[in-house]
PDB file of N, CA and C in Angstrom:
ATOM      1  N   UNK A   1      22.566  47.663 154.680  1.00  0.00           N
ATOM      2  CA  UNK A   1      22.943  48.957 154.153  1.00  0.00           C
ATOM      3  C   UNK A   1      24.052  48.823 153.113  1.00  0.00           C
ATOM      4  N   UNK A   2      24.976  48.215 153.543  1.00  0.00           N
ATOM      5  CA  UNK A   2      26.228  47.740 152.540  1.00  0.00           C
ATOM      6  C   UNK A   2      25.494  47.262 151.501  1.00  0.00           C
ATOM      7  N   UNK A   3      24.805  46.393 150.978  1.00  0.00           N
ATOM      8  CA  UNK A   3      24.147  45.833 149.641  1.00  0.00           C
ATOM      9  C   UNK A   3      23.332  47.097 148.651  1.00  0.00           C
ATOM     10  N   UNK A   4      22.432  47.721 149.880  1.00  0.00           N
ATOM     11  CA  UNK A   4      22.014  49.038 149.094  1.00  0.00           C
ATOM     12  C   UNK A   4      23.278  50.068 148.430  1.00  0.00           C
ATOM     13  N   UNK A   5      24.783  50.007 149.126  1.00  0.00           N
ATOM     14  CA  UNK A   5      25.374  50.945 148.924  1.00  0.00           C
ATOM     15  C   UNK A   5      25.744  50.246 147.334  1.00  0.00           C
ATOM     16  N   UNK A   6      25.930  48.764 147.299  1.00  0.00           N
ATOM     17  CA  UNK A   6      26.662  48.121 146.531  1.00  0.00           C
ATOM     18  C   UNK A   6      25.591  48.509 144.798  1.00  0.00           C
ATOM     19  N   UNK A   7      24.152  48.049 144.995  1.00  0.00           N
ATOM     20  CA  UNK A   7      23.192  48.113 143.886  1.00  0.00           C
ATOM     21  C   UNK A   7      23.368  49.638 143.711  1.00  0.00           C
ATOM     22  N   UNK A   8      23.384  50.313 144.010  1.00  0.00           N
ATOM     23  CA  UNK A   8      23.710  51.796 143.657  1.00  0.00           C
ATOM     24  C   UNK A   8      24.568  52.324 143.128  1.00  0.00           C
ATOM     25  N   UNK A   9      25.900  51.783 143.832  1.00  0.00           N
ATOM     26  CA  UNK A   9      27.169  51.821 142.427  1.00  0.00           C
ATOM     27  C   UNK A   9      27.036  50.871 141.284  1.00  0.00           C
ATOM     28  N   UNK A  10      26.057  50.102 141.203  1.00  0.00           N
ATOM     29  CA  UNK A  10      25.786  49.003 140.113  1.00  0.00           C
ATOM     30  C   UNK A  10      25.311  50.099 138.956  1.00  0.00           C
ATOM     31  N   UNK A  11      24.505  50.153 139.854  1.00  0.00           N
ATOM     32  CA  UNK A  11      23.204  51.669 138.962  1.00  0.00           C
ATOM     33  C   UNK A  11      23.876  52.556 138.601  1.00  0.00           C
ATOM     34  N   UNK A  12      24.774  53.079 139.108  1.00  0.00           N
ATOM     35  CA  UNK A  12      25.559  53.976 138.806  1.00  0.00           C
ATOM     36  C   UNK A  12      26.137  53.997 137.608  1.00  0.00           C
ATOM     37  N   UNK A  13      26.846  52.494 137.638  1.00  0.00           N
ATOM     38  CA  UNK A  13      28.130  52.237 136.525  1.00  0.00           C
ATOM     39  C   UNK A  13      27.087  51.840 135.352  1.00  0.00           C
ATOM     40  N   UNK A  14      26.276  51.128 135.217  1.00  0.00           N
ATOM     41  CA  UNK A  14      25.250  50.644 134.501  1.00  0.00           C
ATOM     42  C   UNK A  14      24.437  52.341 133.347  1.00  0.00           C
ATOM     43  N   UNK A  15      24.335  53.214 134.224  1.00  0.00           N
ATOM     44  CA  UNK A  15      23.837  54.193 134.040  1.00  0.00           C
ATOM     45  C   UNK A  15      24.960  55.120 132.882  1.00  0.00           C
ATOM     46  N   UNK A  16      26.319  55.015 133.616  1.00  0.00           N
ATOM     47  CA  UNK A  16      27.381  55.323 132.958  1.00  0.00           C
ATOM     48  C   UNK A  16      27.778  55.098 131.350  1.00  0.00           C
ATOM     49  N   UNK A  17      27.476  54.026 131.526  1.00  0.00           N
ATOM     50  CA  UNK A  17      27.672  53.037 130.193  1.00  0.00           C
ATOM     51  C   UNK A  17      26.735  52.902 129.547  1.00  0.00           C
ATOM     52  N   UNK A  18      25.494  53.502 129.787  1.00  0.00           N
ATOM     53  CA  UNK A  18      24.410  53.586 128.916  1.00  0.00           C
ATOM     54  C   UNK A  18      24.245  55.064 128.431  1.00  0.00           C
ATOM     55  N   UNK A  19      25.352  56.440 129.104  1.00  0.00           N
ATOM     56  CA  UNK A  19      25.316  57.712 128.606  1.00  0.00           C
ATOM     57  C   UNK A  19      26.545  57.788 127.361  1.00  0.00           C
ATOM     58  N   UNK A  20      27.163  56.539 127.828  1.00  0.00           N
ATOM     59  CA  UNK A  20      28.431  56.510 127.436  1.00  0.00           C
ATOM     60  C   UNK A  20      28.204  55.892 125.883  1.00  0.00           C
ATOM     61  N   UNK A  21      27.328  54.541 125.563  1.00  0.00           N
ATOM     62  CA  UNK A  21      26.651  54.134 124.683  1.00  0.00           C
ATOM     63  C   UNK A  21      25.512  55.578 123.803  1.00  0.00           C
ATOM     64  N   UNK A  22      24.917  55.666 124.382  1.00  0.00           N
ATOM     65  CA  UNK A  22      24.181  56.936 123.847  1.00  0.00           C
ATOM     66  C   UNK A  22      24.953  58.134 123.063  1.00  0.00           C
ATOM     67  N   UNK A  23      26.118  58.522 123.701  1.00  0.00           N
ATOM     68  CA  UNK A  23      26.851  59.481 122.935  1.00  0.00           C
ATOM     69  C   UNK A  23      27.560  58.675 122.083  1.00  0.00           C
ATOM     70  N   UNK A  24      27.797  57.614 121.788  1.00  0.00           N
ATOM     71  CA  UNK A  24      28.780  57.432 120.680  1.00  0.00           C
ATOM     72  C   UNK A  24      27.636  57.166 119.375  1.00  0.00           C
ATOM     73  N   UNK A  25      26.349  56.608 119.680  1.00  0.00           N
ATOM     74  CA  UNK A  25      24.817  56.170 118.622  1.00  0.00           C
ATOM     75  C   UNK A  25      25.059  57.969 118.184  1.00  0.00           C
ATOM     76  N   UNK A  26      25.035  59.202 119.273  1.00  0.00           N
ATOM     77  CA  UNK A  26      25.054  60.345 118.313  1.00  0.00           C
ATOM     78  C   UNK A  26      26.306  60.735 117.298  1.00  0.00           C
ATOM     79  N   UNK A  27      27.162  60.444 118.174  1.00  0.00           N
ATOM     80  CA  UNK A  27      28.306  60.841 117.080  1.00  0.00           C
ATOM     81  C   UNK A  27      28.020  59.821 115.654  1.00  0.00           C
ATOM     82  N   UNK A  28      27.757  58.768 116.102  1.00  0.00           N
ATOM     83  CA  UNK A  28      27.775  57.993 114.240  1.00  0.00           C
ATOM     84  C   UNK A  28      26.673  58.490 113.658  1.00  0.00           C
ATOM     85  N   UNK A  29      25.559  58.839 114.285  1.00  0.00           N
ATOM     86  CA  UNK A  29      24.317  59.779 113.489  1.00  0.00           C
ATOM     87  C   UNK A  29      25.121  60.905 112.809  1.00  0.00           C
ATOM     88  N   UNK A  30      25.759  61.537 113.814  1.00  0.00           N
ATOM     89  CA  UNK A  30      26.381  63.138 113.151  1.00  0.00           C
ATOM     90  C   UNK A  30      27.163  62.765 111.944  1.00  0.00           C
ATOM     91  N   UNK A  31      28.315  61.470 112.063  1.00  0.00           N
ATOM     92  CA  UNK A  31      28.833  61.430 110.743  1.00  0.00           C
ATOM     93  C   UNK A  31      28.192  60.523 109.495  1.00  0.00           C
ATOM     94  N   UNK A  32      27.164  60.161 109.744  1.00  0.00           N
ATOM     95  CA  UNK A  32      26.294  59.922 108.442  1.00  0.00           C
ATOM     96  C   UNK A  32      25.856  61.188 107.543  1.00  0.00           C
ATOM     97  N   UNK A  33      25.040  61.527 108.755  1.00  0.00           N
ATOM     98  CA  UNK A  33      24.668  62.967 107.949  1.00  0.00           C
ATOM     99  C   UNK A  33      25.754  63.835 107.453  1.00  0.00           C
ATOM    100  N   UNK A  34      27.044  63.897 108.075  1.00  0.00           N
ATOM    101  CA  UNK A  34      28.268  64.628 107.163  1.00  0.00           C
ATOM    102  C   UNK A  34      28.439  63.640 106.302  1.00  0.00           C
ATOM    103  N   UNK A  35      28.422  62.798 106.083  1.00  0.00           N
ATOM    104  CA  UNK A  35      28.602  62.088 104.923  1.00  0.00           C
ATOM    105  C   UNK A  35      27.694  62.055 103.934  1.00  0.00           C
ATOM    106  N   UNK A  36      26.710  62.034 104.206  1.00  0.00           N
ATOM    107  CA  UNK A  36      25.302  62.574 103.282  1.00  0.00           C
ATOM    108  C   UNK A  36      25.330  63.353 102.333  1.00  0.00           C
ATOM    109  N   UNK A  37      25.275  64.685 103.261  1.00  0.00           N
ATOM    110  CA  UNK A  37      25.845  66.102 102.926  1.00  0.00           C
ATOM    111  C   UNK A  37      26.745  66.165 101.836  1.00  0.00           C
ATOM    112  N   UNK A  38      28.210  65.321 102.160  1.00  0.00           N
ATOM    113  CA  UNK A  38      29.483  65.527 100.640  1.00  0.00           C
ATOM    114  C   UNK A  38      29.259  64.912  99.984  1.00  0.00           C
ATOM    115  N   UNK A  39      28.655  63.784 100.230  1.00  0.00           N
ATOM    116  CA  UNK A  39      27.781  62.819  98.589  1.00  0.00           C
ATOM    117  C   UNK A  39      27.196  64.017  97.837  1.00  0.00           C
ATOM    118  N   UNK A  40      25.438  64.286  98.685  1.00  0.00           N
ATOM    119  CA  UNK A  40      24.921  65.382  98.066  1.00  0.00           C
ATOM    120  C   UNK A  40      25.418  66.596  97.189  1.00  0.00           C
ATOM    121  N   UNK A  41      26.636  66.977  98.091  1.00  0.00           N
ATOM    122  CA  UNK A  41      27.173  68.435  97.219  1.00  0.00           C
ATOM    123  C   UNK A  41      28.014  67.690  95.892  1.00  0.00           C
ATOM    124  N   UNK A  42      29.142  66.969  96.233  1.00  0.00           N
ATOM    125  CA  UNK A  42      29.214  66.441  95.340  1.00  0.00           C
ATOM    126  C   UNK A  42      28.333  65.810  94.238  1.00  0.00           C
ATOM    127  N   UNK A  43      28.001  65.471  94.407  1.00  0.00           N
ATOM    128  CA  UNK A  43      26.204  64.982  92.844  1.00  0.00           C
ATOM    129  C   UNK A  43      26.406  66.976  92.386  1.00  0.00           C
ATOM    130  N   UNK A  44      25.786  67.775  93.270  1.00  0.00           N
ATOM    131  CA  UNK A  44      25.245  68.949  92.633  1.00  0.00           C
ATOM    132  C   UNK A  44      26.292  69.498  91.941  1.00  0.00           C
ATOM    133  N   UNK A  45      27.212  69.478  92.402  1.00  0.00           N
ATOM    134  CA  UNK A  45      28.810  69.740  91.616  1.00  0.00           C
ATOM    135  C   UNK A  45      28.850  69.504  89.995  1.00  0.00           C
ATOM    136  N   UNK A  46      28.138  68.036  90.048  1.00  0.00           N
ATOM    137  CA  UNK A  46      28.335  67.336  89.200  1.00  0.00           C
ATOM    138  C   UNK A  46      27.549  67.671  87.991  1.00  0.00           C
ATOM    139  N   UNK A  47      26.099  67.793  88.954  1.00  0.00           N
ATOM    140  CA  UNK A  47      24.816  67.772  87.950  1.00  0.00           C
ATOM    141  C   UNK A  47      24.468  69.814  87.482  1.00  0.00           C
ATOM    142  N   UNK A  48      25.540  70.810  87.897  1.00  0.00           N
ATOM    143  CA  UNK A  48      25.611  71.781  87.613  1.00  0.00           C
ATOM    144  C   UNK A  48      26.873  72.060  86.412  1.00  0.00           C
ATOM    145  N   UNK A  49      27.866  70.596  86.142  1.00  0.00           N
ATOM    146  CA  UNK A  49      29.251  71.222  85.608  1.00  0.00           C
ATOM    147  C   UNK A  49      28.420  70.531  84.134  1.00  0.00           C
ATOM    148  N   UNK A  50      27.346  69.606  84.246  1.00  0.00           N
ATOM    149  CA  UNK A  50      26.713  68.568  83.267  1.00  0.00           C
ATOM    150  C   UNK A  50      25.682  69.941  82.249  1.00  0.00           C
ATOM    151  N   UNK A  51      24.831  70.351  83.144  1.00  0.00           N
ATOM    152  CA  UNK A  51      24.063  71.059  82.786  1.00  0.00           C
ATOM    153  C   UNK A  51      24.634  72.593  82.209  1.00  0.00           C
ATOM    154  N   UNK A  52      25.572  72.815  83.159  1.00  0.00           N
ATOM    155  CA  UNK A  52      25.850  74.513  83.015  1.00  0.00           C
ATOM    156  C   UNK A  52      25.785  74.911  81.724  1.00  0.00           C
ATOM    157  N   UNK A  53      26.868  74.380  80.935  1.00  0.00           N
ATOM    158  CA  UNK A  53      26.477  74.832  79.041  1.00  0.00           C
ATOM    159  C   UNK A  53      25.468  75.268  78.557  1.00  0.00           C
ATOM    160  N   UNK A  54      24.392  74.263  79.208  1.00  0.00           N
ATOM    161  CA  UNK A  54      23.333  74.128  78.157  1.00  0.00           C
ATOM    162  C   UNK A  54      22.422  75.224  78.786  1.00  0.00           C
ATOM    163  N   UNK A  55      22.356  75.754  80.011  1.00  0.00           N
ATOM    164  CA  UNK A  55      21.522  76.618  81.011  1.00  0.00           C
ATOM    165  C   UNK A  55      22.157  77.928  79.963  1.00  0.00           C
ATOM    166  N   UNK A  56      23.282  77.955  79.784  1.00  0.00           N
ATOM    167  CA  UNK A  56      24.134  79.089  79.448  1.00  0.00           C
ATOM    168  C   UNK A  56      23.515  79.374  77.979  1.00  0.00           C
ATOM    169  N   UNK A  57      23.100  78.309  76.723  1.00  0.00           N
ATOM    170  CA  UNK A  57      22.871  78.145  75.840  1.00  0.00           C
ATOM    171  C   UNK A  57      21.625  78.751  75.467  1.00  0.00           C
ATOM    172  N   UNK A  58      20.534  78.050  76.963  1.00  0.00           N
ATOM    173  CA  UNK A  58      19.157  78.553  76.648  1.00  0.00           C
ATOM    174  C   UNK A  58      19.098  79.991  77.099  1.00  0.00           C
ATOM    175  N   UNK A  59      19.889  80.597  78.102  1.00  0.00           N
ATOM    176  CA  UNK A  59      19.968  82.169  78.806  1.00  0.00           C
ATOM    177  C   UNK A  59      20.279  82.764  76.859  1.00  0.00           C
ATOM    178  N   UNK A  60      20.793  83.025  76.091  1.00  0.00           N
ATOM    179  CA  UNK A  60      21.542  83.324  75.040  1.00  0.00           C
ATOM    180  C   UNK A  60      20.208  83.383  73.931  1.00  0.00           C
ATOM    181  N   UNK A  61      20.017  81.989  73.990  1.00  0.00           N
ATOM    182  CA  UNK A  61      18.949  82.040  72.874  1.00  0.00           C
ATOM    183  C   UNK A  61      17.686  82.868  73.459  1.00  0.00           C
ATOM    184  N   UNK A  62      17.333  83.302  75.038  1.00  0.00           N
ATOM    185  CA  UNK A  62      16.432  83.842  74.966  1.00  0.00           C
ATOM    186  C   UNK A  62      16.772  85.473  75.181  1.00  0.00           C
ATOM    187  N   UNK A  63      17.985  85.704  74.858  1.00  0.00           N
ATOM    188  CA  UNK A  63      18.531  86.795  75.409  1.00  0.00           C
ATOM    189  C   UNK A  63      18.209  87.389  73.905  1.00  0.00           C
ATOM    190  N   UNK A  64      18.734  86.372  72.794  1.00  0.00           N
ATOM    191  CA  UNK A  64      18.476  86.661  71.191  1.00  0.00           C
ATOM    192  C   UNK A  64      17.387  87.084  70.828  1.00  0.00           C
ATOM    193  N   UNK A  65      16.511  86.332  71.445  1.00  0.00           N
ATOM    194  CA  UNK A  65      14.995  86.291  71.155  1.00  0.00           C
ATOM    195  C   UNK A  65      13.868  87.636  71.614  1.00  0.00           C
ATOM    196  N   UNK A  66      14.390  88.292  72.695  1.00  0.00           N
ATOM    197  CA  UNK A  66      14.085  89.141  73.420  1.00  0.00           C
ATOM    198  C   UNK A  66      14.728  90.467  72.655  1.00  0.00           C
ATOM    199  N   UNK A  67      16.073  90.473  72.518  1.00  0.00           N
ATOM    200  CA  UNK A  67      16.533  91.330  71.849  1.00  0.00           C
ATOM    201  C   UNK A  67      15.738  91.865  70.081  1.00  0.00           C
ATOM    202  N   UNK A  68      15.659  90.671  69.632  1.00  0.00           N
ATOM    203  CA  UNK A  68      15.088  90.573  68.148  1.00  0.00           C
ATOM    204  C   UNK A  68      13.703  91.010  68.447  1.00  0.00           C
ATOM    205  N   UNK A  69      12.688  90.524  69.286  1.00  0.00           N
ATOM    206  CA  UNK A  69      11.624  90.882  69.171  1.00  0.00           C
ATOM    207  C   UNK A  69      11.423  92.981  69.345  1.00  0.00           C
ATOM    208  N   UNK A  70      12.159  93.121  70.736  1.00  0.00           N
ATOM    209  CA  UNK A  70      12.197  94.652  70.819  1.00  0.00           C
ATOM    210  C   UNK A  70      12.860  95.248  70.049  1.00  0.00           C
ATOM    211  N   UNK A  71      13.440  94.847  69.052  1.00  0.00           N
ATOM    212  CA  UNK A  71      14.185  95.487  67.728  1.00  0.00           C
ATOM    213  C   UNK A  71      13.270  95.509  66.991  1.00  0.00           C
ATOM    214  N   UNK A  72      12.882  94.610  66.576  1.00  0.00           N
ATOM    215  CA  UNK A  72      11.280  94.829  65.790  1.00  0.00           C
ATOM    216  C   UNK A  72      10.116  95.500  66.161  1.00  0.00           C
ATOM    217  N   UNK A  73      10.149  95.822  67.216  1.00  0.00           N
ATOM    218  CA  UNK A  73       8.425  96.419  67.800  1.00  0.00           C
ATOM    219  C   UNK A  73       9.330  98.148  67.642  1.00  0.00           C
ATOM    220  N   UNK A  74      10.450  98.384  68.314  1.00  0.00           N
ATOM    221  CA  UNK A  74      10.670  99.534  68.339  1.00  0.00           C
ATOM    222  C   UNK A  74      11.597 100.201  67.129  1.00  0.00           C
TER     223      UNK A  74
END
């Protein structure tokens, strides 16, 4: 009976350290993906401060274009 009691706290502690292992594999999952994430936003930061002008440029020229045409029809 003593040996069964003994493999059972084995199992036990064994079991422990494998929930214990398991939660730390999630936490480094969780901070990849936060790290992912501020790469990502950062790039879009980037690739919106690159572009914005020119988005702003083409909104204008078609704002011109739109304007000029219904000036002419009406």
């Amino acid at each position: 009976m003593e040996r069964m009691t003994k493999l059972i706290g084995c199992v036990r502690t064994q079991a422990a350290e494998v929930g214990t292992l398991l939660r730390e594999e999630r936490a480094q999952g969780t901070m990849e993906y936060a790290i992912l994430v501020a790469v990502l936003v950062v790039v879009a930061i980037a690739a919106i401060t690159a572009v914005g002008p020119m988005i702003g440029d083409m909104w204008t020229a078609i704002e011109d274009g739109v304007t000029e045409a219904t000036g002419a029809v009406g």
